[in-house]
N, C-alpha and C. Protein backbone atom coordinates (compact mmCIF):
# COMPACT_ATOMS: atom_id res chain seq x y z
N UNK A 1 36.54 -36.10 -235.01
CA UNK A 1 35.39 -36.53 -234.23
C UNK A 1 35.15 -35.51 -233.14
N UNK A 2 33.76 -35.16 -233.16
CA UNK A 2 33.80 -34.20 -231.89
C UNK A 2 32.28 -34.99 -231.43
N UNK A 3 32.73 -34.57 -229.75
CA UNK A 3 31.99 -35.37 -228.99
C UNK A 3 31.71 -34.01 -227.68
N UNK A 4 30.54 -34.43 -227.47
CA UNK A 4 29.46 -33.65 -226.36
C UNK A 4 30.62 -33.38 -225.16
N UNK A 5 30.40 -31.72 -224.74
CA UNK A 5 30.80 -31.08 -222.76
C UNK A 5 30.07 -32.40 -222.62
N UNK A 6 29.06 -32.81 -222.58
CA UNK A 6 28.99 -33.85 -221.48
C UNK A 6 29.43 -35.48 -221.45
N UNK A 7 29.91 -35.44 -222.49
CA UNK A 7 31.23 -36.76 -222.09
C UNK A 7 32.38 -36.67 -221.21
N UNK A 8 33.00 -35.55 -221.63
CA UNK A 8 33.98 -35.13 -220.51
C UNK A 8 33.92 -35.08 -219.01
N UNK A 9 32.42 -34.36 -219.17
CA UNK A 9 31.77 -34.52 -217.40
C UNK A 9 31.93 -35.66 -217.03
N UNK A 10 30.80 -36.39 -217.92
CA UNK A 10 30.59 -37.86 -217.05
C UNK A 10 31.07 -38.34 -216.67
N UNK A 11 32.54 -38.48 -217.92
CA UNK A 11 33.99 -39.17 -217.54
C UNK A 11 34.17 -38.34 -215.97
N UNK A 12 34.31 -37.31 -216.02
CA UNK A 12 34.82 -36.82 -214.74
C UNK A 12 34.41 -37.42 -213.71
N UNK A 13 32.97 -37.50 -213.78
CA UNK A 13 32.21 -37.35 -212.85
C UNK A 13 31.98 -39.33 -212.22
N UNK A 14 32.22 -40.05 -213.35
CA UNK A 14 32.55 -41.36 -212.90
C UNK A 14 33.86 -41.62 -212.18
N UNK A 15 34.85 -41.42 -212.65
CA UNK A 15 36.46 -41.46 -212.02
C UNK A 15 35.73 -40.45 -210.70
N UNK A 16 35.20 -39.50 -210.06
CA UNK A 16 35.22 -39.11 -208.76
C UNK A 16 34.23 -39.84 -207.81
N UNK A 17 33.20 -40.75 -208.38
CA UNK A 17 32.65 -42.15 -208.09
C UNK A 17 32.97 -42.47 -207.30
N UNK A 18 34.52 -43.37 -208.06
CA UNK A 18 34.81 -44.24 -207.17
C UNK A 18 35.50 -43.99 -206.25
N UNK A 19 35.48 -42.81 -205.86
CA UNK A 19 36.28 -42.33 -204.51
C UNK A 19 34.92 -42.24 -203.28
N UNK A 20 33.94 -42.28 -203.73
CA UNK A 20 33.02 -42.48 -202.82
C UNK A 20 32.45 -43.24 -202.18
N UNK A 21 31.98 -43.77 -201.00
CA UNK A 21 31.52 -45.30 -200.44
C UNK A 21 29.73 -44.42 -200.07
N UNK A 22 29.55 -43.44 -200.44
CA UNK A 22 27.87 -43.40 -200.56
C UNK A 22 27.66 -42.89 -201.18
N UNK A 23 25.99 -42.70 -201.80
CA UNK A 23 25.86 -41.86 -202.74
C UNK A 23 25.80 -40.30 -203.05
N UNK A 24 26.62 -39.41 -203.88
CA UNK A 24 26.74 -38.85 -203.91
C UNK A 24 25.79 -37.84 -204.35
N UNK A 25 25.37 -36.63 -204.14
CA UNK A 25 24.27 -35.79 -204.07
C UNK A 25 24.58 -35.28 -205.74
N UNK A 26 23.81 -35.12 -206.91
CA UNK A 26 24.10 -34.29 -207.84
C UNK A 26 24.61 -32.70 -208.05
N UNK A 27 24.26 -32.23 -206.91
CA UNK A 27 24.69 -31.06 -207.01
C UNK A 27 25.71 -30.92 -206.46
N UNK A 28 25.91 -31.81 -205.40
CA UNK A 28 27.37 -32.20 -205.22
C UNK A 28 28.35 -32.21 -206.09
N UNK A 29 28.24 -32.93 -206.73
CA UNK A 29 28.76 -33.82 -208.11
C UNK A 29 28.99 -32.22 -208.69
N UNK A 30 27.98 -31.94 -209.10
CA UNK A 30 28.55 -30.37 -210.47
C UNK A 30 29.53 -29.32 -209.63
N UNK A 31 28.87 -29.26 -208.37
CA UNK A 31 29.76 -28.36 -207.77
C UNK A 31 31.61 -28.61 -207.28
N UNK A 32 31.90 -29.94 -207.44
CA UNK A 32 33.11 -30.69 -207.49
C UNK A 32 33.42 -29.96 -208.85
N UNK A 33 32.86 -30.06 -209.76
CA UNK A 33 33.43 -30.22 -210.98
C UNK A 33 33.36 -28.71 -211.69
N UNK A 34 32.38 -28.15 -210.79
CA UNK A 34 31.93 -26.38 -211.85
C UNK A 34 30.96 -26.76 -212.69
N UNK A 35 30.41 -27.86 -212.61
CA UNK A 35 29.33 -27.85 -213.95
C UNK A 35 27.93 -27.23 -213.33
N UNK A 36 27.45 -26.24 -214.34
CA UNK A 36 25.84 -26.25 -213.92
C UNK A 36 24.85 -27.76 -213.63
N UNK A 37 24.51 -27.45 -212.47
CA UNK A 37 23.56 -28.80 -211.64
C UNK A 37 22.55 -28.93 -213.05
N UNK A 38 22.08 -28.31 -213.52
CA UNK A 38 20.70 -28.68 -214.74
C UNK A 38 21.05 -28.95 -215.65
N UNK A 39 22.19 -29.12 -215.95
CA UNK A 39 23.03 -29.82 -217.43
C UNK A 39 23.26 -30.78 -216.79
N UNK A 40 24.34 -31.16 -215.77
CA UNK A 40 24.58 -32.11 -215.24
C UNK A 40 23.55 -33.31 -215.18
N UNK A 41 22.70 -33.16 -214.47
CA UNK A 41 21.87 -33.54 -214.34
C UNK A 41 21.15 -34.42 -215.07
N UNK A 42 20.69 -34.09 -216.57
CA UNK A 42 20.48 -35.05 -217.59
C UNK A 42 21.20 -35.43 -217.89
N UNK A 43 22.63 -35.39 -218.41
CA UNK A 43 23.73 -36.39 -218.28
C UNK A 43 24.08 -37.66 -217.26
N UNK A 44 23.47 -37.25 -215.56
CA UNK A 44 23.62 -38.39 -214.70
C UNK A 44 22.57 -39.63 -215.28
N UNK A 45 21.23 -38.66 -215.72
CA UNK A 45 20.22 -39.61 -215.98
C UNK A 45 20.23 -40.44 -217.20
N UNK A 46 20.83 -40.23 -218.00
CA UNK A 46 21.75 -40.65 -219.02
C UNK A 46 22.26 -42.01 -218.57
N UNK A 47 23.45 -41.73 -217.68
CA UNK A 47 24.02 -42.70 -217.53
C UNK A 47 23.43 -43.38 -216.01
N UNK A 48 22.46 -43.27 -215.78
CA UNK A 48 21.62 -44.19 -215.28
C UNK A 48 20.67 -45.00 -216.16
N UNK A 49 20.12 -44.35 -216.90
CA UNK A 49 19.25 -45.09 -217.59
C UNK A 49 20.15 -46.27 -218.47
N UNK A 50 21.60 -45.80 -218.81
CA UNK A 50 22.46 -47.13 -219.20
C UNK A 50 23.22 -48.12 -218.46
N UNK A 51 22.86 -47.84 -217.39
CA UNK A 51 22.79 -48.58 -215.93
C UNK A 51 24.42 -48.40 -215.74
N UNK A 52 25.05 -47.61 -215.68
CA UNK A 52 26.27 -47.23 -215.55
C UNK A 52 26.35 -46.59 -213.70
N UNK A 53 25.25 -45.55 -213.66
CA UNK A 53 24.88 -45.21 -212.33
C UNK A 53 24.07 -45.50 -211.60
N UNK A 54 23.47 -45.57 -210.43
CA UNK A 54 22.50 -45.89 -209.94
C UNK A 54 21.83 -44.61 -209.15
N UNK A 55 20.84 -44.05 -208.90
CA UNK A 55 19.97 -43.05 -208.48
C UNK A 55 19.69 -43.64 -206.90
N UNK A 56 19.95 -43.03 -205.79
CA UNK A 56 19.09 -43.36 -204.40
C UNK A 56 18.49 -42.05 -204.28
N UNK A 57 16.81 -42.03 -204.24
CA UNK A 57 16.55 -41.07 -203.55
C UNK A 57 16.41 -40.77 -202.14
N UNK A 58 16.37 -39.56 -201.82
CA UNK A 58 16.21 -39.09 -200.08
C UNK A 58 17.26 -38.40 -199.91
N UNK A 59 16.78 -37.88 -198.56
CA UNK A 59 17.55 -37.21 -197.84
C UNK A 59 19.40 -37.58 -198.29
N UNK A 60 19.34 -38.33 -197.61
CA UNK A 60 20.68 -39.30 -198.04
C UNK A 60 21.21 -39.95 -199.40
N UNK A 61 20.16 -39.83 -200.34
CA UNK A 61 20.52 -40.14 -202.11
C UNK A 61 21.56 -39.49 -202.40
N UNK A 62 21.91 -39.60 -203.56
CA UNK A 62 22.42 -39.48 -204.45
C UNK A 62 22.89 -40.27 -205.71
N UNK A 63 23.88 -40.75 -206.22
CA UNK A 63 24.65 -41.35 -206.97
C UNK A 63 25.76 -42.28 -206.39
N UNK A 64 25.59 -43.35 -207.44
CA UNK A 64 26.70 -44.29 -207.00
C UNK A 64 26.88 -45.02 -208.50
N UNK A 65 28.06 -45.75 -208.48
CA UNK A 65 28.42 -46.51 -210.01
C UNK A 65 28.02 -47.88 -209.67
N UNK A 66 27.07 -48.84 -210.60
CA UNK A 66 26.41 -49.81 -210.50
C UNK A 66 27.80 -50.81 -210.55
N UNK A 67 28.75 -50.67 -211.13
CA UNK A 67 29.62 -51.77 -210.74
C UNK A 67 31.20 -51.34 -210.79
N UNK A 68 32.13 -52.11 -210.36
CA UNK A 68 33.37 -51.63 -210.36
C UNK A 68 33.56 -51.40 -211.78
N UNK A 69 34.79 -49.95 -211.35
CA UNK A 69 35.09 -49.10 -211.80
C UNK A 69 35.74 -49.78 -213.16
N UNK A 70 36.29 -50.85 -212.59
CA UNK A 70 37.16 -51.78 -213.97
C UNK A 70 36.69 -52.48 -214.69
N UNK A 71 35.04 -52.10 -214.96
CA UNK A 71 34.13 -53.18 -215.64
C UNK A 71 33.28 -51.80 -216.54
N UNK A 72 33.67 -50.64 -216.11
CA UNK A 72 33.13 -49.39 -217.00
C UNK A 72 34.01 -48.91 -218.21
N UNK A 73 33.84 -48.84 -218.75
CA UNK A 73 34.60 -48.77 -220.34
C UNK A 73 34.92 -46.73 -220.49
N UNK A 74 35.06 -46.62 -220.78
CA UNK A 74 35.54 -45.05 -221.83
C UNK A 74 34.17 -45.24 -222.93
N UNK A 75 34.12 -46.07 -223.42
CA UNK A 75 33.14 -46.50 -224.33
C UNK A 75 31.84 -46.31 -223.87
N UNK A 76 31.34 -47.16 -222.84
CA UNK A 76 30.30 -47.39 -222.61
C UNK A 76 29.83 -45.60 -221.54
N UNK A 77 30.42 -45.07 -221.17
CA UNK A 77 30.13 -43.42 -220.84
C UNK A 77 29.77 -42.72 -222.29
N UNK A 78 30.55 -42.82 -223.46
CA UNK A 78 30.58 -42.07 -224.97
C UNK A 78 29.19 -42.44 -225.01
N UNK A 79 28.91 -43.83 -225.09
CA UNK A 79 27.54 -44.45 -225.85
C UNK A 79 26.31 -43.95 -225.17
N UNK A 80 26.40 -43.54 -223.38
CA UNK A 80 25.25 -43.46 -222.99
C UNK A 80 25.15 -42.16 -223.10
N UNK A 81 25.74 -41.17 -223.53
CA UNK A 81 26.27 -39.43 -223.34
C UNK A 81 25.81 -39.35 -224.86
N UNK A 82 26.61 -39.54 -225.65
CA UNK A 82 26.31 -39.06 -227.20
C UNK A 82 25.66 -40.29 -227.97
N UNK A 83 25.19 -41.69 -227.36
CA UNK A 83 24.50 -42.36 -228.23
C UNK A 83 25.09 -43.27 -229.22
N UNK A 84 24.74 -44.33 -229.85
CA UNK A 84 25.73 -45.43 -230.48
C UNK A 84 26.14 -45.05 -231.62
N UNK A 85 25.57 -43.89 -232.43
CA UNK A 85 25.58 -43.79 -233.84
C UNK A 85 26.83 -43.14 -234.31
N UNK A 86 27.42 -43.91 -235.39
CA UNK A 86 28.36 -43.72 -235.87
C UNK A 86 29.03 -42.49 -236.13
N UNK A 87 29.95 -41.66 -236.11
CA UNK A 87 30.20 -40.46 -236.18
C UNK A 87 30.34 -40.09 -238.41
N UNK A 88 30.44 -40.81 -238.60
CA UNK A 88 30.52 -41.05 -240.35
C UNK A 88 29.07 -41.88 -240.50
N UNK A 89 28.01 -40.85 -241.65
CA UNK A 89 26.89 -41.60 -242.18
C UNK A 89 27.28 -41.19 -243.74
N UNK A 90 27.22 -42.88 -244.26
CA UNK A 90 27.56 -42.24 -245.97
C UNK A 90 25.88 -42.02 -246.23
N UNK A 91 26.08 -41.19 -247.54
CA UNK A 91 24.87 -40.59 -248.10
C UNK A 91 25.46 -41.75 -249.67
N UNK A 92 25.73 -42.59 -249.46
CA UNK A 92 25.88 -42.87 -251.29
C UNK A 92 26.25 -41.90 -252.21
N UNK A 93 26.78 -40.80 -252.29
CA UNK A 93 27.30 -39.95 -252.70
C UNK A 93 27.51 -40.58 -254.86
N UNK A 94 27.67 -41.64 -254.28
CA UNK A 94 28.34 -42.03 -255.83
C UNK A 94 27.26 -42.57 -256.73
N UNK A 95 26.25 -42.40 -256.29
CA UNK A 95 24.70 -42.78 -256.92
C UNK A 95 24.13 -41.41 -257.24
N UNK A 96 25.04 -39.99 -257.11
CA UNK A 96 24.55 -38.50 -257.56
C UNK A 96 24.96 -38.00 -258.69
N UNK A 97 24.40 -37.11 -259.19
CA UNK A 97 25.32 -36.00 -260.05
C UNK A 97 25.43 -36.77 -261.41
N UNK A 98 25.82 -36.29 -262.31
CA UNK A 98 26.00 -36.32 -263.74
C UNK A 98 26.62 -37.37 -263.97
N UNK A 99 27.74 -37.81 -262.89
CA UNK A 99 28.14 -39.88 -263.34
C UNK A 99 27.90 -40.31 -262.47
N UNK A 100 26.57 -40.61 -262.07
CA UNK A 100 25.69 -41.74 -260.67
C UNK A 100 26.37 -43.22 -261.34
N UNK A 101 26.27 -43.93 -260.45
CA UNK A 101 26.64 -45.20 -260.71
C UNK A 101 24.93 -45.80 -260.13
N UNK A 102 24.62 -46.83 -261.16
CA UNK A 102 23.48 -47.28 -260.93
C UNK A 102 23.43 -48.42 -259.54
N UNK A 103 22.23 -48.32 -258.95
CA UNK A 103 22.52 -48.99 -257.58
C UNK A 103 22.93 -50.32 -258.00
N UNK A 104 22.80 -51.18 -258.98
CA UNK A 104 23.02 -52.53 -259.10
C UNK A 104 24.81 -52.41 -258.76
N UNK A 105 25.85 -51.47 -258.92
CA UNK A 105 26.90 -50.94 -259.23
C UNK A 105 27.60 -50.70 -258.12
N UNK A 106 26.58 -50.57 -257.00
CA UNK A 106 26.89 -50.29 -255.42
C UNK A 106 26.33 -51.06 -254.75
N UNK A 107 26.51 -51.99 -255.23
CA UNK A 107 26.53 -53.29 -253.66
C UNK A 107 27.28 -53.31 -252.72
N UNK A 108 28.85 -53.01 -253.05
CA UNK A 108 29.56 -52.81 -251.29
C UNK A 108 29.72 -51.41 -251.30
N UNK A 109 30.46 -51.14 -250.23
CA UNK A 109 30.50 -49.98 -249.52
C UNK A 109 32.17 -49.29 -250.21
N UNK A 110 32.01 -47.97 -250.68
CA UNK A 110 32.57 -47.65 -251.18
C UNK A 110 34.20 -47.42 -250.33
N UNK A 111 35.36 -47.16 -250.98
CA UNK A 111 36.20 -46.82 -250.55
C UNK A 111 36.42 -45.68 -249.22
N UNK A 112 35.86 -44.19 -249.30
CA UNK A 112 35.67 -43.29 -248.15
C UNK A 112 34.72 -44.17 -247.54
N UNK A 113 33.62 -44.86 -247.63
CA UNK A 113 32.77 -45.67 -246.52
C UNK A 113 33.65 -46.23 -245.86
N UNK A 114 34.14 -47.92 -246.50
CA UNK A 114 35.05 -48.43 -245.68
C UNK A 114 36.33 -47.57 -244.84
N UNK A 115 37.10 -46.63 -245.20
CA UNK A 115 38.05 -45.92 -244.70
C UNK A 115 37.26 -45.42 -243.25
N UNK A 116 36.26 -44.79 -243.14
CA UNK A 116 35.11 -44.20 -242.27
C UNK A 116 34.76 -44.87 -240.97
N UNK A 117 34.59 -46.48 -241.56
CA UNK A 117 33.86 -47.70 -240.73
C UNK A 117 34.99 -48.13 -239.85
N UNK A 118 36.24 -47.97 -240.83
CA UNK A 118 38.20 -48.46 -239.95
C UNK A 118 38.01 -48.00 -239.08
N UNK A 119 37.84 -46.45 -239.29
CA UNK A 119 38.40 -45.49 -238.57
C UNK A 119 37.74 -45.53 -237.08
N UNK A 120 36.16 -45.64 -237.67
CA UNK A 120 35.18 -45.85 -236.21
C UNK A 120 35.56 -46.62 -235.38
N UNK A 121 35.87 -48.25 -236.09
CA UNK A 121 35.86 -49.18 -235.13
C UNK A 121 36.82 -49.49 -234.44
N UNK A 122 38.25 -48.49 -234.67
CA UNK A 122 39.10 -48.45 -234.53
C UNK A 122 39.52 -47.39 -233.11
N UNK A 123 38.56 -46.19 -233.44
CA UNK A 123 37.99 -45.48 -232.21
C UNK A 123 37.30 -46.17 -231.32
N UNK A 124 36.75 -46.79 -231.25
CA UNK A 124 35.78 -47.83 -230.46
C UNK A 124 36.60 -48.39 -229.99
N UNK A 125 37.26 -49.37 -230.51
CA UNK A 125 37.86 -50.36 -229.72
C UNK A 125 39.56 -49.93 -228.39
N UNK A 126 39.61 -48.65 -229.14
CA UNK A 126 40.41 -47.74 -228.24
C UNK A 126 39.55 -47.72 -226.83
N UNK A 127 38.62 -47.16 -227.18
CA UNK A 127 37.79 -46.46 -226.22
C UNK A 127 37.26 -47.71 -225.32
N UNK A 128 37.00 -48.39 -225.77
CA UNK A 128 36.80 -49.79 -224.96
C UNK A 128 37.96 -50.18 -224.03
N UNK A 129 39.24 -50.16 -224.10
CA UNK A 129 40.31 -50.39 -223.65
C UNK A 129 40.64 -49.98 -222.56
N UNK A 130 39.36 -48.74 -222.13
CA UNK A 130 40.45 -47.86 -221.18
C UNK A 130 39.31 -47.84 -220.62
N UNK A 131 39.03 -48.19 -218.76
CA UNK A 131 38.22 -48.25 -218.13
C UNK A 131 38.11 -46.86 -217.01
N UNK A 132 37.34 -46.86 -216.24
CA UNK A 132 36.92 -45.88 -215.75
C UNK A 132 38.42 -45.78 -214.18
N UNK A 133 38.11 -47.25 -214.00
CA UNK A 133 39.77 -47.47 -212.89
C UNK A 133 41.16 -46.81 -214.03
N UNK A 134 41.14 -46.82 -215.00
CA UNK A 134 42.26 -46.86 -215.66
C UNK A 134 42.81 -45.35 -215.65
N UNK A 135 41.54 -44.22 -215.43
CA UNK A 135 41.22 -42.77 -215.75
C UNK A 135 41.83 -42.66 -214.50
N UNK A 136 41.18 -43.21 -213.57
CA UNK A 136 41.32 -43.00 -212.04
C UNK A 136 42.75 -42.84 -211.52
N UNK A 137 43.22 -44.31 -212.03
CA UNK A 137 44.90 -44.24 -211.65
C UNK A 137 45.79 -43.49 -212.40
N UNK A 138 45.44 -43.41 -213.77
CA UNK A 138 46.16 -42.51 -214.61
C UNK A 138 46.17 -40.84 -213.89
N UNK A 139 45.20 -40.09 -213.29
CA UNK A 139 44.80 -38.98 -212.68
C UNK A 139 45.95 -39.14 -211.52
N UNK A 140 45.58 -40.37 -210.61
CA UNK A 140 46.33 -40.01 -209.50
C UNK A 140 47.36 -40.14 -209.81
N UNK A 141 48.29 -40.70 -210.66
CA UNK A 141 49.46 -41.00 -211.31
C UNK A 141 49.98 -39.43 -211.93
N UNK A 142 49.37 -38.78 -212.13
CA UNK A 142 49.38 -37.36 -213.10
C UNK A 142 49.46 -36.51 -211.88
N UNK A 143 49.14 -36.25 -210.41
CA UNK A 143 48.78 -35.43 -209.56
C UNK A 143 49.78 -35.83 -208.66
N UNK A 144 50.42 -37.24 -208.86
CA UNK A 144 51.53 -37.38 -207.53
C UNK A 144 50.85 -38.37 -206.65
N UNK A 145 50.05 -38.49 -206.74
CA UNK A 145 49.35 -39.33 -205.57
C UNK A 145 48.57 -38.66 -204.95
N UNK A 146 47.84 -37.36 -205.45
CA UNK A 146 46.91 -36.48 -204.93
C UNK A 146 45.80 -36.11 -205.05
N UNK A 147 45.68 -36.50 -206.43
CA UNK A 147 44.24 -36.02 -206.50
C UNK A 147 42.90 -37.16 -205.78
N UNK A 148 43.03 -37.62 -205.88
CA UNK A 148 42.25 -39.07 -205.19
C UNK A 148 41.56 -39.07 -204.14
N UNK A 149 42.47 -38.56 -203.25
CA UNK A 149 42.54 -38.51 -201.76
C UNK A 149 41.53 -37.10 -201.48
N UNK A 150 42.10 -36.56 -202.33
CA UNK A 150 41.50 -34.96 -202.23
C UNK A 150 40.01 -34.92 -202.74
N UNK A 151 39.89 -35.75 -203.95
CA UNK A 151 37.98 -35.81 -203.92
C UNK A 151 37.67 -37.05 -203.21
N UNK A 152 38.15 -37.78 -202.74
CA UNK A 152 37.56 -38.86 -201.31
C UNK A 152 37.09 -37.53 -200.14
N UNK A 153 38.06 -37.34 -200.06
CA UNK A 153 37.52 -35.96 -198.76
C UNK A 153 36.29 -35.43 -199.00
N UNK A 154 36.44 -34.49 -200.34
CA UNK A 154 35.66 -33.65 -200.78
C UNK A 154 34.26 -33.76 -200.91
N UNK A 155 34.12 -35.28 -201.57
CA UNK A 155 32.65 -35.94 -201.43
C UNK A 155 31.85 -36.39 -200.19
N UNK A 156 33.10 -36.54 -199.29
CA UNK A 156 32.60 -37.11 -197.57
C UNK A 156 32.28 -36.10 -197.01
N UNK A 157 32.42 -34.91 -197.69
CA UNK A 157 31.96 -33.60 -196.65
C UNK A 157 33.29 -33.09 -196.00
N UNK A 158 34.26 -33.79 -196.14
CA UNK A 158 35.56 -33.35 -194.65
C UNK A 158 36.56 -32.58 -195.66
N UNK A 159 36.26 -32.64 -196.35
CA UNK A 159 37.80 -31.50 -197.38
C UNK A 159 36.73 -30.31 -197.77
């Protein structure tokens, strides 16, 4: 399965969220992270439009996460970044070529289909499991108790 630079961002860019108590400026945001602001950018709107973020404009706008961090999925960032559609589309494959099987013959879903559909929903429901708090603590858990603190600063202007 390969999945969009901008899942990774977002993910990033949600876990440094919730270290913020205002909204955070987008160019802010890329420049935390190294991402170009104009890529970034349609990715935030992305996950605004899946109501994951919220947009303030002004002087003082930026970004903020519409709800706690432990109610945002791994999932629900994938879906608004790369979209719901399955990473496996069968083509009926077994309805081609010199021994087609006639459609009356393919009513269920073939063996590689079903194997395909496991596999997805099986990815999914992983990805569902693991929330945006979960990234968060796992990070600061990975850094010592450091990284956290260090983009709280960073976003307030004082680091």
């Amino acid at each position: 399965m390969k999945l969009s630079n901008g899942v990774e961002w977002a993910l990033h860019c949600c876990v440094s969220l919730t270290q913020s108590q205002a909204p955070v400026p987008a160019g802010r945001i890329a420049k935390l992270h190294g991402i170009p602001p104009a890529y970034l950018a349609k990715h935030l709107q992305s996950l605004s439009q899946s109501g994951i973020l919220r947009s303030t404009p002004g002087p003082t706008g930026g970004y903020v996460l519409t709800r706690s961090p432990d109610r945002i999925t791994v999932l629900d960032v994938v879906l608004a970044i790369d979209g719901p559609e399955p990473a496996f589309r069968c083509t009926e494959i077994r309805r081609q070529g010199p021994l087609a099987l006639e459609p009356e013959k393919c009513r269920t879903p073939c063996a590689v289909s079903r194997a395909m559909a496991a596999a997805d929903s099986a990815w999914r429901a992983a990805l569902e499991g693991v929330t945006i708090a979960d990234l968060a603590r796992d990070i600061e858990a990975d850094s010592s108790g450091a990284a956290m603190g260090s983009v709280r600063q960073w976003l307030a202007g004082t680091g």
